[in-house]
C-alpha atoms as a PDB file:
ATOM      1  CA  UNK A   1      84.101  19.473   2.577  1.00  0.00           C
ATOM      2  CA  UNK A   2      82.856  16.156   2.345  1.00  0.00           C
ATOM      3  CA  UNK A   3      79.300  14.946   1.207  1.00  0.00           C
ATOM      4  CA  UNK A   4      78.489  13.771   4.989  1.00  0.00           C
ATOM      5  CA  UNK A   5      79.822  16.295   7.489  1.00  0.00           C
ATOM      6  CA  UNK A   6      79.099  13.727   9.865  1.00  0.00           C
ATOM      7  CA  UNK A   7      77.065  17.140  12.277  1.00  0.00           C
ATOM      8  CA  UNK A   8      73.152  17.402  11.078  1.00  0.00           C
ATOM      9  CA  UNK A   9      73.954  20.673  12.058  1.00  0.00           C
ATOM     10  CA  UNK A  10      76.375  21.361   9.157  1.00  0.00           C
ATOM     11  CA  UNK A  11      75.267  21.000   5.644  1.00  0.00           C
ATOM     12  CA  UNK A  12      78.356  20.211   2.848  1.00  0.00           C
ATOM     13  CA  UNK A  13      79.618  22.963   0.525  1.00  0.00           C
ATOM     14  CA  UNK A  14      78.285  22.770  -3.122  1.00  0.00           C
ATOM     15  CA  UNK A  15      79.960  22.600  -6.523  1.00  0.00           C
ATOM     16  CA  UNK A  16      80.020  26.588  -7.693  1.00  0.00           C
ATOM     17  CA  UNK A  17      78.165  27.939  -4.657  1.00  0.00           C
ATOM     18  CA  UNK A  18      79.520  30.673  -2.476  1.00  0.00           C
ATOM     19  CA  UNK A  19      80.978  28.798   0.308  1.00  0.00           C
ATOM     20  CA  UNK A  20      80.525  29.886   3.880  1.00  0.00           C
ATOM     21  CA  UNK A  21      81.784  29.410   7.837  1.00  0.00           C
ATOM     22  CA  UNK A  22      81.575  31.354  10.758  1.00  0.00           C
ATOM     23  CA  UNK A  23      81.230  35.267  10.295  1.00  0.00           C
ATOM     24  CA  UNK A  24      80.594  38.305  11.752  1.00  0.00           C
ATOM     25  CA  UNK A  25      79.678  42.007  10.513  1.00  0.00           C
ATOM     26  CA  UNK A  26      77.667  45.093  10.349  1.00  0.00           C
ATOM     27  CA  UNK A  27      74.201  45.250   9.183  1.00  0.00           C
ATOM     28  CA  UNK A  28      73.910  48.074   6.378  1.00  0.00           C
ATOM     29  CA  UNK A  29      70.804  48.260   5.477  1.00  0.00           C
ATOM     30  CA  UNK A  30      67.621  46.438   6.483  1.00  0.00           C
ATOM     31  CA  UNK A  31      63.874  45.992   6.029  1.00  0.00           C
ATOM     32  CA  UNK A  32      63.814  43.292   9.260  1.00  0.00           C
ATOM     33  CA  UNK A  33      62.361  45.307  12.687  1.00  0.00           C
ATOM     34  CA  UNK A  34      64.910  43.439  15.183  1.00  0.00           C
ATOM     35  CA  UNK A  35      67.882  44.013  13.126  1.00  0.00           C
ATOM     36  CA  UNK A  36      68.838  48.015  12.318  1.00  0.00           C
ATOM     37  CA  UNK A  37      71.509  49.663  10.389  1.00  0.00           C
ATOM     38  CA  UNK A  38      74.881  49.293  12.565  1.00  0.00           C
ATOM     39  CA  UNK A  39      73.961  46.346  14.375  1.00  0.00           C
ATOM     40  CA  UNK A  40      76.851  44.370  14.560  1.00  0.00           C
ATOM     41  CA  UNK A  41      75.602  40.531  13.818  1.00  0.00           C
ATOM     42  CA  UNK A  42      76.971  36.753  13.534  1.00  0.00           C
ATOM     43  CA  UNK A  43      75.860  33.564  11.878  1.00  0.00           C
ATOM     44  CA  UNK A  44      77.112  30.087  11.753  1.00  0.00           C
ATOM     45  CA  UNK A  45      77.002  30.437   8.021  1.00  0.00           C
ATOM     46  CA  UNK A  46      78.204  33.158   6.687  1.00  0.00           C
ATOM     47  CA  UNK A  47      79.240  33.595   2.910  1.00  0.00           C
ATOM     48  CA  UNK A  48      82.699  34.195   1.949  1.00  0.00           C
ATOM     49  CA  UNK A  49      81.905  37.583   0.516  1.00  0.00           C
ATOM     50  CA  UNK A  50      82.138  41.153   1.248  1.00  0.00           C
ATOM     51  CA  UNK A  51      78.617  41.967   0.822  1.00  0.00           C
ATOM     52  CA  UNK A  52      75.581  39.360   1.233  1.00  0.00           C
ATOM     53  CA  UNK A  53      71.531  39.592   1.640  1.00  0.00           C
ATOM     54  CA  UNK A  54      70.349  37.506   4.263  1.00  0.00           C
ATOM     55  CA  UNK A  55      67.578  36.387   6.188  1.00  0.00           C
ATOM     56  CA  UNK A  56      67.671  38.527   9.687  1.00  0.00           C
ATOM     57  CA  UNK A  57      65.834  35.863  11.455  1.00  0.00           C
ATOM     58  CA  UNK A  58      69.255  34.020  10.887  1.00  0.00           C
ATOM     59  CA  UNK A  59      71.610  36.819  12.657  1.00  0.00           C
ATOM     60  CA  UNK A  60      72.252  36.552  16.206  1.00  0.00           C
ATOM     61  CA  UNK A  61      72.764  40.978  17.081  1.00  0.00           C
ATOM     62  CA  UNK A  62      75.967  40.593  19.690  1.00  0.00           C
ATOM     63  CA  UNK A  63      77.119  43.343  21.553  1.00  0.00           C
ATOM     64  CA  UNK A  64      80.383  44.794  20.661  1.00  0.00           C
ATOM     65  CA  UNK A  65      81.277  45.702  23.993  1.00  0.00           C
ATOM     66  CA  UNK A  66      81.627  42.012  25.321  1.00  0.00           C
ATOM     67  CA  UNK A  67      85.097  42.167  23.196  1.00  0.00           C
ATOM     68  CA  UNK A  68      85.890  45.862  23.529  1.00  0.00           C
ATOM     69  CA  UNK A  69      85.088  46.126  19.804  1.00  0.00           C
ATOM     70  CA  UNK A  70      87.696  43.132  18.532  1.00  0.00           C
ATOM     71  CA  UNK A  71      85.113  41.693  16.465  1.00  0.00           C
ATOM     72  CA  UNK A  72      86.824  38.681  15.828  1.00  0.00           C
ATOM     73  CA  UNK A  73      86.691  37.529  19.257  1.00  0.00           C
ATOM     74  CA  UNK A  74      83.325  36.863  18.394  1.00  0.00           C
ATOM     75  CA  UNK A  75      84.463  33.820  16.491  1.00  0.00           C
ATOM     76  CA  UNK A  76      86.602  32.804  18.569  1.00  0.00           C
ATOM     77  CA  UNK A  77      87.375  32.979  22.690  1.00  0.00           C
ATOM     78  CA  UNK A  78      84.071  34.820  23.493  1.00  0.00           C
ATOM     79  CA  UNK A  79      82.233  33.039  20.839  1.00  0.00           C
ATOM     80  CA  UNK A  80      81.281  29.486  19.448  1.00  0.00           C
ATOM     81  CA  UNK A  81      84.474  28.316  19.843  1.00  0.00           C
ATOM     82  CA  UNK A  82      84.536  29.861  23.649  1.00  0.00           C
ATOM     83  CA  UNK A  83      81.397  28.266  24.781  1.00  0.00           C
ATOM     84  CA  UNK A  84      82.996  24.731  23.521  1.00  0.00           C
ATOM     85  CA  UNK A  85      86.005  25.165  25.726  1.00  0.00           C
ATOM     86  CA  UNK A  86      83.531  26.322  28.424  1.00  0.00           C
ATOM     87  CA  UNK A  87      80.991  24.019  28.102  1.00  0.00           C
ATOM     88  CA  UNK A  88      82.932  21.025  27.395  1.00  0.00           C
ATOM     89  CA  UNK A  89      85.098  21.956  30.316  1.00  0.00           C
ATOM     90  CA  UNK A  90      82.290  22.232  32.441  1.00  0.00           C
ATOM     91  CA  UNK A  91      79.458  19.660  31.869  1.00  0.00           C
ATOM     92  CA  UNK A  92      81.629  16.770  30.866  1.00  0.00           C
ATOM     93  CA  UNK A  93      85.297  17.299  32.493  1.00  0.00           C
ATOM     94  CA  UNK A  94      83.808  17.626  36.170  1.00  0.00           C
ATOM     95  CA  UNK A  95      86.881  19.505  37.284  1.00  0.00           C
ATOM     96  CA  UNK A  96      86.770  20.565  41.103  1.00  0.00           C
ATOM     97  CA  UNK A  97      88.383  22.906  43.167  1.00  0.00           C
ATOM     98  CA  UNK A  98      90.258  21.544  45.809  1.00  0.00           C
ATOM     99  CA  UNK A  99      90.544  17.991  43.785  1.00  0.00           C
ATOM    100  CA  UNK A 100      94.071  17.947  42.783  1.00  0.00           C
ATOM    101  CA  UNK A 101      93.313  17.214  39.307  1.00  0.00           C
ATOM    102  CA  UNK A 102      95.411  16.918  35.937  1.00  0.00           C
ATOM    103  CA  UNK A 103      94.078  17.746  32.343  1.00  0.00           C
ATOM    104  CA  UNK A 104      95.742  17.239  29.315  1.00  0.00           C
ATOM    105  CA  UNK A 105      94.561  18.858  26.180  1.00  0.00           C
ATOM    106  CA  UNK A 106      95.428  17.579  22.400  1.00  0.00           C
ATOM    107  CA  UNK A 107      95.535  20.077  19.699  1.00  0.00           C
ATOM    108  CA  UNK A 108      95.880  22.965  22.250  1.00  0.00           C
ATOM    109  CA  UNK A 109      97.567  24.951  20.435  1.00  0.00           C
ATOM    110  CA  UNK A 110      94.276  25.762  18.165  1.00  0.00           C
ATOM    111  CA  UNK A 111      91.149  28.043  18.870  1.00  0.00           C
ATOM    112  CA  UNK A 112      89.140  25.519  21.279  1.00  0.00           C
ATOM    113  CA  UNK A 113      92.211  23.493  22.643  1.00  0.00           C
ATOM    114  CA  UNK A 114      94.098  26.842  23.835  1.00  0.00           C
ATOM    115  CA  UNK A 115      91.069  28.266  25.349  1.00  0.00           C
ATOM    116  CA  UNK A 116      89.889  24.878  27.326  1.00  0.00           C
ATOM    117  CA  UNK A 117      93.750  24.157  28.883  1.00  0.00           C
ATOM    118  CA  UNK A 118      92.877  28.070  30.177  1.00  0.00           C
ATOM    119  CA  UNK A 119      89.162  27.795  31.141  1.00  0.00           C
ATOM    120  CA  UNK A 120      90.796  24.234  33.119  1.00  0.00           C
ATOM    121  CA  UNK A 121      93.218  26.250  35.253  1.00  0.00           C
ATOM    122  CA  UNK A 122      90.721  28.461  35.741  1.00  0.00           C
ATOM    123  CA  UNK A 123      88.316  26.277  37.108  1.00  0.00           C
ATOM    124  CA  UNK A 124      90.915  24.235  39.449  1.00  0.00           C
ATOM    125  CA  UNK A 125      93.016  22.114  37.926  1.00  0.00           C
ATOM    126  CA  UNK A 126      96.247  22.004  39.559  1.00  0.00           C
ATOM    127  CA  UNK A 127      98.596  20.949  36.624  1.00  0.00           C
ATOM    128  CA  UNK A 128      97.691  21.619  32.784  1.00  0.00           C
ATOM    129  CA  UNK A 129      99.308  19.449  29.625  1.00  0.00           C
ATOM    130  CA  UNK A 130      98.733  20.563  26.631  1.00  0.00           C
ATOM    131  CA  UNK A 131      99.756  18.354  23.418  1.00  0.00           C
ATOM    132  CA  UNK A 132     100.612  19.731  20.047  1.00  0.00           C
ATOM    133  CA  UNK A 133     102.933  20.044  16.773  1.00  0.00           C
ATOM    134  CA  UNK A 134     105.724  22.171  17.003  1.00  0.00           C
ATOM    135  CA  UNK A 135     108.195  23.211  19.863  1.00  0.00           C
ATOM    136  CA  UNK A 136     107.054  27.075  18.743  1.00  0.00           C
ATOM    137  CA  UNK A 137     103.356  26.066  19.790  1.00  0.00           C
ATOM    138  CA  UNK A 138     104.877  23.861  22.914  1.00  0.00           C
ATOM    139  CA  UNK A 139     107.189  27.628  23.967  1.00  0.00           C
ATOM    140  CA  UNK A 140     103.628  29.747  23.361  1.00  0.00           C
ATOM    141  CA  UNK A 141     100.993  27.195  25.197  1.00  0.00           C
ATOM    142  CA  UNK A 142     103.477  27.474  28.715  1.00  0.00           C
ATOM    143  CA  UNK A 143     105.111  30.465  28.450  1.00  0.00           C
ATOM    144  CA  UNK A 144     101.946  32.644  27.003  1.00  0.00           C
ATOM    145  CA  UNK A 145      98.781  31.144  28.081  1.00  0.00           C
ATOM    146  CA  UNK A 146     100.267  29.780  31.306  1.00  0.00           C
ATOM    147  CA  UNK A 147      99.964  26.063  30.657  1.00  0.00           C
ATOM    148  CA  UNK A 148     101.469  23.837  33.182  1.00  0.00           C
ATOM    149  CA  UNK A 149     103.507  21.873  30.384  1.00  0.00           C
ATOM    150  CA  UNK A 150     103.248  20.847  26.616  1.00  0.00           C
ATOM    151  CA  UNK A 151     104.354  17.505  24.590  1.00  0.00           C
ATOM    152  CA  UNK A 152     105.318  18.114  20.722  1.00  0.00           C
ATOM    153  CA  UNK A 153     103.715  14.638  19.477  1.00  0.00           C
ATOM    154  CA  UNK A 154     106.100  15.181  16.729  1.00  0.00           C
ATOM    155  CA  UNK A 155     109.149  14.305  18.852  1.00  0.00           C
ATOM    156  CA  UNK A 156     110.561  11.902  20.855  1.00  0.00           C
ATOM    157  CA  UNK A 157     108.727   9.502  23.244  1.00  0.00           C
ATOM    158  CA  UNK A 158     105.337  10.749  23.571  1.00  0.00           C
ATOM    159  CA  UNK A 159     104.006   8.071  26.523  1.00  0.00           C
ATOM    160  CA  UNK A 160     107.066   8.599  28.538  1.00  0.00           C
ATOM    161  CA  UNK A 161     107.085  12.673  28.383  1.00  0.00           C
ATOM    162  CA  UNK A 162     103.297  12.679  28.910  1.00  0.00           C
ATOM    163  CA  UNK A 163     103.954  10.498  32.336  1.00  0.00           C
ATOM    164  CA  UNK A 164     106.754  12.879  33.139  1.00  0.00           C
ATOM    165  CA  UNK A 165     104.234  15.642  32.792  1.00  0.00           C
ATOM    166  CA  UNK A 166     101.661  14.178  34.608  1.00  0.00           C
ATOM    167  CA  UNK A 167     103.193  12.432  37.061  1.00  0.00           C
ATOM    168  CA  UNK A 168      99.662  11.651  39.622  1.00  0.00           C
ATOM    169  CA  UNK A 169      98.148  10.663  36.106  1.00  0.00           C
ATOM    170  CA  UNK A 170      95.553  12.146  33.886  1.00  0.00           C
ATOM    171  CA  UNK A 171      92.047  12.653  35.481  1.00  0.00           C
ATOM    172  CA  UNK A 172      90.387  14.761  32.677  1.00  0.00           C
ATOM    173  CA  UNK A 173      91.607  14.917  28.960  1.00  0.00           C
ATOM    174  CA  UNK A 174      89.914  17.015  26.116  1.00  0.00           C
ATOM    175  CA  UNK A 175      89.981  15.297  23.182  1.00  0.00           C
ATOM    176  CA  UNK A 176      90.207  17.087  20.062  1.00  0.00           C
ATOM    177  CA  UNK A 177      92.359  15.122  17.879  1.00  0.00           C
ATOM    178  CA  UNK A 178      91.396  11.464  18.170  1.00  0.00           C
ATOM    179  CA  UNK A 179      93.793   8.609  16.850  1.00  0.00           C
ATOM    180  CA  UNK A 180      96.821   7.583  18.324  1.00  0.00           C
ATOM    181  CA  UNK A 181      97.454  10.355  20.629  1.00  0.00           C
ATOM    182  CA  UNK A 182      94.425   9.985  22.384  1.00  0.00           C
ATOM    183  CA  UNK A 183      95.059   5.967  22.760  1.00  0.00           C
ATOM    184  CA  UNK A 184      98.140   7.166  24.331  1.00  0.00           C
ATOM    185  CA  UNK A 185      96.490   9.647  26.386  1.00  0.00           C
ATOM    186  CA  UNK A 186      93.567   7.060  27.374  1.00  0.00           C
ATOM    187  CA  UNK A 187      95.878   4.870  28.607  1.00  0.00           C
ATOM    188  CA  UNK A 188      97.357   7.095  31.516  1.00  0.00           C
ATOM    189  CA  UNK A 189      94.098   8.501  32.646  1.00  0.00           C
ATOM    190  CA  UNK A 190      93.297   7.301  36.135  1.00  0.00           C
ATOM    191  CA  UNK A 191      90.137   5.848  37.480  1.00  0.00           C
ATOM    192  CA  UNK A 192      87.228   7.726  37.222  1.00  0.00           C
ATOM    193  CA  UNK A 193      88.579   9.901  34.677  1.00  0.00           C
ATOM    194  CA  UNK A 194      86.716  11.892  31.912  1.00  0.00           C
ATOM    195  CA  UNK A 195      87.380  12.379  28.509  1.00  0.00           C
ATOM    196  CA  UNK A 196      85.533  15.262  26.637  1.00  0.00           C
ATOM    197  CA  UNK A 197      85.107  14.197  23.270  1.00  0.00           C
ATOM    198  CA  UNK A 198      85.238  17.288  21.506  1.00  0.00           C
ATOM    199  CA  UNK A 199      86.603  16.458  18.086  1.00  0.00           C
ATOM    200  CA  UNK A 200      88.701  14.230  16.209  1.00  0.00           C
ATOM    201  CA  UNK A 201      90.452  16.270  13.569  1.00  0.00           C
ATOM    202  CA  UNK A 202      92.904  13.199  12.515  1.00  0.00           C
ATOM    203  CA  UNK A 203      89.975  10.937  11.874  1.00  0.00           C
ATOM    204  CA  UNK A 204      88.316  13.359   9.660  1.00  0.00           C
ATOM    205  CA  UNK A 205      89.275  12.243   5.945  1.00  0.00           C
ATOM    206  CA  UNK A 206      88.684   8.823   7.002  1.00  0.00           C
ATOM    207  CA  UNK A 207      86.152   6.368   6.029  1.00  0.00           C
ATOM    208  CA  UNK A 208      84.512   6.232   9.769  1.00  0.00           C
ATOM    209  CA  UNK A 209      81.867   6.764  11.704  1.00  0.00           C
ATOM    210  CA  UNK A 210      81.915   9.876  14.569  1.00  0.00           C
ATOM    211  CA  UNK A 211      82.979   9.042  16.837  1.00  0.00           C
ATOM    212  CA  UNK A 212      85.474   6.567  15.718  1.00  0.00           C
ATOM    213  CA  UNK A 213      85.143   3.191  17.089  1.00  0.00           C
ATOM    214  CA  UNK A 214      88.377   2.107  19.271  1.00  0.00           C
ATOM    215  CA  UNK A 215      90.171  -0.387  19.765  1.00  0.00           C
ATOM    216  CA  UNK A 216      89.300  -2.921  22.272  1.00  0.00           C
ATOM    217  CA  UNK A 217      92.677  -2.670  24.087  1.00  0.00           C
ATOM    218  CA  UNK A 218      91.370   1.267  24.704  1.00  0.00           C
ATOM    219  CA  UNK A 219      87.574   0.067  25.286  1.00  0.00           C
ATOM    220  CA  UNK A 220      88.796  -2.315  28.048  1.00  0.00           C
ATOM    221  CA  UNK A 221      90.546   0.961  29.674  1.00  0.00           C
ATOM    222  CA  UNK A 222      87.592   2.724  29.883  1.00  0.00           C
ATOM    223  CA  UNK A 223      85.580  -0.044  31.283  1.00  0.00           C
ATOM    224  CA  UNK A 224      88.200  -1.065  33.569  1.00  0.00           C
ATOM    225  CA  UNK A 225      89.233   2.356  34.636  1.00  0.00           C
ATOM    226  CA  UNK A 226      85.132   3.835  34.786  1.00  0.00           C
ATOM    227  CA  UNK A 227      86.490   6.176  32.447  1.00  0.00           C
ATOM    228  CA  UNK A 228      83.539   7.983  31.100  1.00  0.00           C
ATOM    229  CA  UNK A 229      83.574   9.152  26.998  1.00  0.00           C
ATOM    230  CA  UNK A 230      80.406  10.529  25.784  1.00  0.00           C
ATOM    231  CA  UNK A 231      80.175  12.502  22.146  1.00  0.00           C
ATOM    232  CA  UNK A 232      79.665  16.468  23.116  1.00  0.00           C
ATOM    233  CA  UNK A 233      78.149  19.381  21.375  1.00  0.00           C
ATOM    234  CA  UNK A 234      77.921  22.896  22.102  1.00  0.00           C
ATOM    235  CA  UNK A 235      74.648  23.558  20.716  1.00  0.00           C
ATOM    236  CA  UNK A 236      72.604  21.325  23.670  1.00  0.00           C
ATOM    237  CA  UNK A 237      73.790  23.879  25.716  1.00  0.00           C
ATOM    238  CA  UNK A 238      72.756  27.092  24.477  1.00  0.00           C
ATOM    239  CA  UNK A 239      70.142  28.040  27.065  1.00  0.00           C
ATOM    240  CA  UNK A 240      73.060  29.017  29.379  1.00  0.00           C
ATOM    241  CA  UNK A 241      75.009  30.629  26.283  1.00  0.00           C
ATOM    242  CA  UNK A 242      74.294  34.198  27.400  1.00  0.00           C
ATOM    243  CA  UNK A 243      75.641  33.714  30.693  1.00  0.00           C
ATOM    244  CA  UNK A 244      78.561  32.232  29.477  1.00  0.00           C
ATOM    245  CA  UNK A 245      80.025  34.479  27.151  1.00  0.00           C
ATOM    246  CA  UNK A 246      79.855  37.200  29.693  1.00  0.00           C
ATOM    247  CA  UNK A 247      82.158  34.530  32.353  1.00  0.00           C
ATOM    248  CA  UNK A 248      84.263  34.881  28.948  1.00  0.00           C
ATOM    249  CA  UNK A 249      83.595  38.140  28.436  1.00  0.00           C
ATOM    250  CA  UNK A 250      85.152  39.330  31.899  1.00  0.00           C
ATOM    251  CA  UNK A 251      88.126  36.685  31.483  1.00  0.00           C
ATOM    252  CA  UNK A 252      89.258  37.941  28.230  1.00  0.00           C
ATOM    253  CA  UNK A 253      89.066  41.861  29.012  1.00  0.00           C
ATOM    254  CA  UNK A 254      90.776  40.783  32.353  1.00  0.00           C
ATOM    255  CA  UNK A 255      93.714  38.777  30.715  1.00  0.00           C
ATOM    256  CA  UNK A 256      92.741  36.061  32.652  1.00  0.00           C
ATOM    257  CA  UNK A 257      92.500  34.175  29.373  1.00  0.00           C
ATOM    258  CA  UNK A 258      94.287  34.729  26.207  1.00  0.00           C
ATOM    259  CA  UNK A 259      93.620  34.528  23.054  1.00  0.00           C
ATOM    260  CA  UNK A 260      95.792  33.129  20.106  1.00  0.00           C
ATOM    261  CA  UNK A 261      94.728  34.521  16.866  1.00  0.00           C
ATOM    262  CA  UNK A 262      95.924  34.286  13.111  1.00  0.00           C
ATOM    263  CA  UNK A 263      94.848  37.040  10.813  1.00  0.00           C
ATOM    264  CA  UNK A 264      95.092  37.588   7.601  1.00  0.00           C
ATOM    265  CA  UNK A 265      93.801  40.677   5.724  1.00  0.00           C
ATOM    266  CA  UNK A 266      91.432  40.601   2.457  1.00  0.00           C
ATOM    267  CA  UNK A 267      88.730  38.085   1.066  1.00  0.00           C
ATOM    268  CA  UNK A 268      90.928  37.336  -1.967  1.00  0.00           C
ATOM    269  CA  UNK A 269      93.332  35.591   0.158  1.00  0.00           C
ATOM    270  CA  UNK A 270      90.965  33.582   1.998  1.00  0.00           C
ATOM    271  CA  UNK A 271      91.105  30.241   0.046  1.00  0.00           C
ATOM    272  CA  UNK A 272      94.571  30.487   0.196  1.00  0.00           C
ATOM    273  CA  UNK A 273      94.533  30.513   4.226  1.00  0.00           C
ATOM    274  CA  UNK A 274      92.133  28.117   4.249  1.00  0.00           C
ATOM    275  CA  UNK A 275      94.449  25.272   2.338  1.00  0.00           C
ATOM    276  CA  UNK A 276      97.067  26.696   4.553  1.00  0.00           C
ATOM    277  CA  UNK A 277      95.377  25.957   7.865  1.00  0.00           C
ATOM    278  CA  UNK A 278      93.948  22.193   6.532  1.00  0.00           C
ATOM    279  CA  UNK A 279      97.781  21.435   6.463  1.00  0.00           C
ATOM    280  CA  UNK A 280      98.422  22.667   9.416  1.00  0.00           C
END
């Protein structure tokens, strides 16, 4: 929504253009030889509107049988959003089997966070934390998708119930809000740790740079601690994308992860939905 996205990847929304996101559908009709009638297709950006003409070179086909026809898991778990958890998980939280290890996850109550804190307990890690906004989220996050523990930032003494959570420390903590949470998080990861700098949502409508620059305080922590930080994004990874979504795939139709979805019915009400979630 703003003039620099701060992603050369994504390109701002125009004055009285259609906007777009995400989306999946059915093809139609077409006069493009790789994409038939009933092909079932997605594209990063996808117009807000029942009906559009586009380009087929721009449509990924995806099979509908990877999410036993729930479309919409095609945005989400066994999607784009998937492959971040997975990816981010795997090629910059160096989680090991066997290793004892603690993750904490910020804004893990949303699409990427909720899936990552899963994909981490998956992949070893012996106690999960996940940090978000409500004791409703705090209730689903541990009692739904089988987190270890979660911290409403909202209440009460954040540091102190994140040490009670993780009491051997953080060792890997995926970042997606930024801000003062993550100083506080920072601050109890131990030596060697690794933070997966997947987004920052709170720095967002600021006037900053991405990443945002820290504090010294927190840059002397990572220094100190050989805390490694490095800016991720899914789309360096893509070569292994197939492969991946059918690991998530298999882990969704299994139950082995779960997936937390809002839906809400008819185009007219998407702007609505949309103002909704921002304030979230």
């Amino acid at each position: 929504m703003n003039d620099d996205t701060g992603a050369d990847y994504l390109t701002p929304w125009q004055l009285s253009e259609c906007v777009d996101g995400g989306g999946v559908g059915v093809v139609e009709s077409s006069r493009c030889a790789d994409r038939a009638e009933g092909d079932v297709v997605t594209f990063f950006n996808w117009p807000w509107q029942t009906h559009a003409v586009m380009k087929g070179s721009v449509l990924q086909k995806v099979d509908p049988q990877l999410v036993d026809g729930h479309l919409s898991h095609l945005l989400g778990a066994v999607g784009i959003t998937g492959l971040t958890a997975l990816f981010g998980v795997r090629e910059k939280g160096h989680v090991t089997k066997g290793a004892n290890q603690t993750m904490v996850v910020s804004g893990a109550a949303g699409a990427c966070g909720s899936i990552a804190g899963q994909i981490g307990r998956l992949d070893g890690c012996v106690r999960v934390v996940g940090i978000c906004g409500t004791d409703e989220k705090c209730r689903a996050l541990v009692e739904d998708l089988g987190f270890t523990a979660a911290v409403n930032y909202r209440q009460g003494d954040v540091p102190a119930r994140l040490r009670e959570c993780c009491p051997d420390g953080i060792d890997v903590y995926f970042d997606n809000i930024g801000g003062a949470i993550s100083d506080t998080v920072i601050a109890q990861l131990n030596n060697g740790g690794h933070v997966i700098l997947c987004g920052q949502i709170s720095q967002y409508n600021k006037d900053v740079p991405y990443p945002p620059p820290l504090s010294e305080e927190i840059q002397e922590t990572l220094q100190s601690k050989n805390i490694t930080r490095e800016r991720f994004m899914v789309l360096n990874y893509m070569n292994k994308a197939d492969a991946a979504l059918c690991e998530l795939s298999q882990w969704v139709k299994s139950g082995q992860i779960k997936v937390l979805e809002t839906v809400v019915n008819g185009i007219e009400n998407m702007g609505g939905t949309w103002a909704l979630n921002l304030n979230i």
